[in-house]
Protein backbone atom coordinates (compact mmCIF):
# COMPACT_ATOMS: atom_id res chain seq x y z
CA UNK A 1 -9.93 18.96 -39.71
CA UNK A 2 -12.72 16.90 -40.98
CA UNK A 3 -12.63 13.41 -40.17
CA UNK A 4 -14.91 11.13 -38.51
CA UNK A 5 -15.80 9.08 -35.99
CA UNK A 6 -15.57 5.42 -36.85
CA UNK A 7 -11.42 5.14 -36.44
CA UNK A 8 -8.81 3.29 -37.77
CA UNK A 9 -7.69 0.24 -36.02
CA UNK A 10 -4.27 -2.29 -35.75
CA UNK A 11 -4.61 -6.01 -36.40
CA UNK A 12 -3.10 -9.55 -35.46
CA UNK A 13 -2.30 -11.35 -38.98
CA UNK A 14 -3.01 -14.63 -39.56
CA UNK A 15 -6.72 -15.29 -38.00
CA UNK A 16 -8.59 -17.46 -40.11
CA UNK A 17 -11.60 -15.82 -41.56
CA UNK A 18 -10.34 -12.58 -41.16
CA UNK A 19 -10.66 -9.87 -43.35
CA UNK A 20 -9.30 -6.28 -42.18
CA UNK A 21 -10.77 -3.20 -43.45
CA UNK A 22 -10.14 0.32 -43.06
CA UNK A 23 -12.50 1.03 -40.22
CA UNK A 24 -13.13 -2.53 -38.91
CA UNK A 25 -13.13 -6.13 -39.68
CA UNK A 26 -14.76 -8.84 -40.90
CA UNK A 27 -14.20 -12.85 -39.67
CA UNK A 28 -16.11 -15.45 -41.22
CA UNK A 29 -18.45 -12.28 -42.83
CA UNK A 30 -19.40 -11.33 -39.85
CA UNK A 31 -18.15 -7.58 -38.75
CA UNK A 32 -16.29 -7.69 -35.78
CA UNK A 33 -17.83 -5.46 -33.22
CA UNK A 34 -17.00 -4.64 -29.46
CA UNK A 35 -13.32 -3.53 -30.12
CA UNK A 36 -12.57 -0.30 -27.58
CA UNK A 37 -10.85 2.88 -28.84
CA UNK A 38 -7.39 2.88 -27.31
CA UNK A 39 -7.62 6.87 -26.45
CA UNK A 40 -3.51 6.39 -26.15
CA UNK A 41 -2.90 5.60 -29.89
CA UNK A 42 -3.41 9.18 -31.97
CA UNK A 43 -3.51 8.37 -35.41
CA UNK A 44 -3.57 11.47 -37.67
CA UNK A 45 -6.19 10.54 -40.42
CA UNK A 46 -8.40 13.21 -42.43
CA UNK A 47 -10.76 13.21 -45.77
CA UNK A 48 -10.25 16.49 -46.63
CA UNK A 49 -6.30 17.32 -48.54
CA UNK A 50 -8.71 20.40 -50.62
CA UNK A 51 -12.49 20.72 -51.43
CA UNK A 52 -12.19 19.57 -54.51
CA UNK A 53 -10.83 15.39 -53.04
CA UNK A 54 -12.99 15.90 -50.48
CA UNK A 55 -15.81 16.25 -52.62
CA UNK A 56 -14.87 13.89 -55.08
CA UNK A 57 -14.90 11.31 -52.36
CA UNK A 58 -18.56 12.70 -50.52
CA UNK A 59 -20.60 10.30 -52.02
CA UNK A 60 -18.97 6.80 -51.49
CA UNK A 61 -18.57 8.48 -47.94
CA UNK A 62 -22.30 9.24 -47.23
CA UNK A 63 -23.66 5.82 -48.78
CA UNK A 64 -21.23 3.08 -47.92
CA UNK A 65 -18.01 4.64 -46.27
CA UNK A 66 -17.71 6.24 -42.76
CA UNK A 67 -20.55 8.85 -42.83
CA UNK A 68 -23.01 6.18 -42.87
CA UNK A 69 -22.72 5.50 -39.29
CA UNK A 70 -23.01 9.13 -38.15
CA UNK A 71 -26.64 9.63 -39.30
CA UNK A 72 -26.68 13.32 -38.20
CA UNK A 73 -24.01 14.22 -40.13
CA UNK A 74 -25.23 11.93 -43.36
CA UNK A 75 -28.92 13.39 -43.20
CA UNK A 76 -26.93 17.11 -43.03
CA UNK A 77 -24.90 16.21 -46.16
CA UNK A 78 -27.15 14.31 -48.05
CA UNK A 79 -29.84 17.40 -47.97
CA UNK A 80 -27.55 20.41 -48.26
CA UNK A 81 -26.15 21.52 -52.04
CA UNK A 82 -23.64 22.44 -53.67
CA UNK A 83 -23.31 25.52 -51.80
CA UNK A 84 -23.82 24.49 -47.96
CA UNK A 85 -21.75 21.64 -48.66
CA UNK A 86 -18.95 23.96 -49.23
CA UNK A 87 -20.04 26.24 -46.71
CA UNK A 88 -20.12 22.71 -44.44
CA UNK A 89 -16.13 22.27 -45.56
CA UNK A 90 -15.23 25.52 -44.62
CA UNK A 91 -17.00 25.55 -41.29
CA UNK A 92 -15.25 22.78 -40.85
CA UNK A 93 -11.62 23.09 -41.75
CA UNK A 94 -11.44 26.77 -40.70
CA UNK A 95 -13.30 26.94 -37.89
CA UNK A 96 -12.97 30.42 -35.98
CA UNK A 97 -11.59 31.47 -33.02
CA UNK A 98 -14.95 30.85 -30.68
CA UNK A 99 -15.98 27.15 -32.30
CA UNK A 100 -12.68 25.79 -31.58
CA UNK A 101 -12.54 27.38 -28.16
CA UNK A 102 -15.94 25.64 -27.71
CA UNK A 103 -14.32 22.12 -28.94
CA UNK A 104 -11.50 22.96 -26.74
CA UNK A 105 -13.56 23.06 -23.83
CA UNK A 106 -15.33 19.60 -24.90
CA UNK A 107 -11.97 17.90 -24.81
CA UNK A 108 -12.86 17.08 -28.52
CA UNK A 109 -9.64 19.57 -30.20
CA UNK A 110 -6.36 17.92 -30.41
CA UNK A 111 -3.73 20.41 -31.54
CA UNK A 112 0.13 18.59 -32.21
CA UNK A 113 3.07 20.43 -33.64
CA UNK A 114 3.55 17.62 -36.37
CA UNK A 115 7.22 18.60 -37.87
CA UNK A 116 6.09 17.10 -40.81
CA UNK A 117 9.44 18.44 -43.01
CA UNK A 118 11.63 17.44 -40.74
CA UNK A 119 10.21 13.89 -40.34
CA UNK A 120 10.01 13.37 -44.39
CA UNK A 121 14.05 14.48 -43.87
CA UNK A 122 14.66 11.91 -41.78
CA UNK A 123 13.00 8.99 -43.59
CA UNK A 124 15.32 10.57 -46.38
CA UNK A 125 18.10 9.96 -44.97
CA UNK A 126 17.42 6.61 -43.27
CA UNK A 127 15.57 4.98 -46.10
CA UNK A 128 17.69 5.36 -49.11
């Protein structure tokens, strides 16, 4: 699943100054740096429903969104075409067997059984 590296993160309300973002914050227009990863809190998050969003989406990404602050991966992106970009998706979403062993290994693969039908059910049911 392609995603990246710069998180999501939970805030306080009502700080003066403060302005959250998706990946950080902001408070008095400075960004707010220092905050640890809470490796406790998974948060499913990905860019990439189908090629086609994810592309539509690539270049806000690479220039002022999330890829900017993985420069290996922006520098990849911003060089490849039209074709290894799409090879780069499907490397990426469908890794094989070996590469996600590999990750696996790394502790970097999380694999949840997300029940994703039966929680939409129950929001049904509880919501109206």
């Amino acid at each position: 699943m392609l995603s990246h590296a710069a998180g999501k993160c939970l805030f306080r309300t009502g700080l003066a100054g403060f302005e959250p973002r998706l990946h950080g914050a902001f408070r008095f227009g400075s960004r707010v740096v220092g905050v640890p990863f809470q490796p406790g809190l998974a948060l499913l998050h990905f860019h990439a429903q189908d090629p086609l969003a994810w592309r539509e989406r690539l270049d806000f990404r690479l220039a002022r969104g999330a890829y900017q602050y993985n420069p290996a991966l922006q520098a990849h992106l911003l060089a490849a075409d039209d074709a290894g970009r799409a090879a780069f998706y499907s490397r990426v979403q469908s890794p094989d067997p070996a590469i996600r062993a590999q990750l696996a290994g790394l502790g970097m693969l999380r694999s949840e059984t997300l029940k994703l039908r039966e929680a939409i059910a129950r929001m049904e049911t509880t919501c109206i």
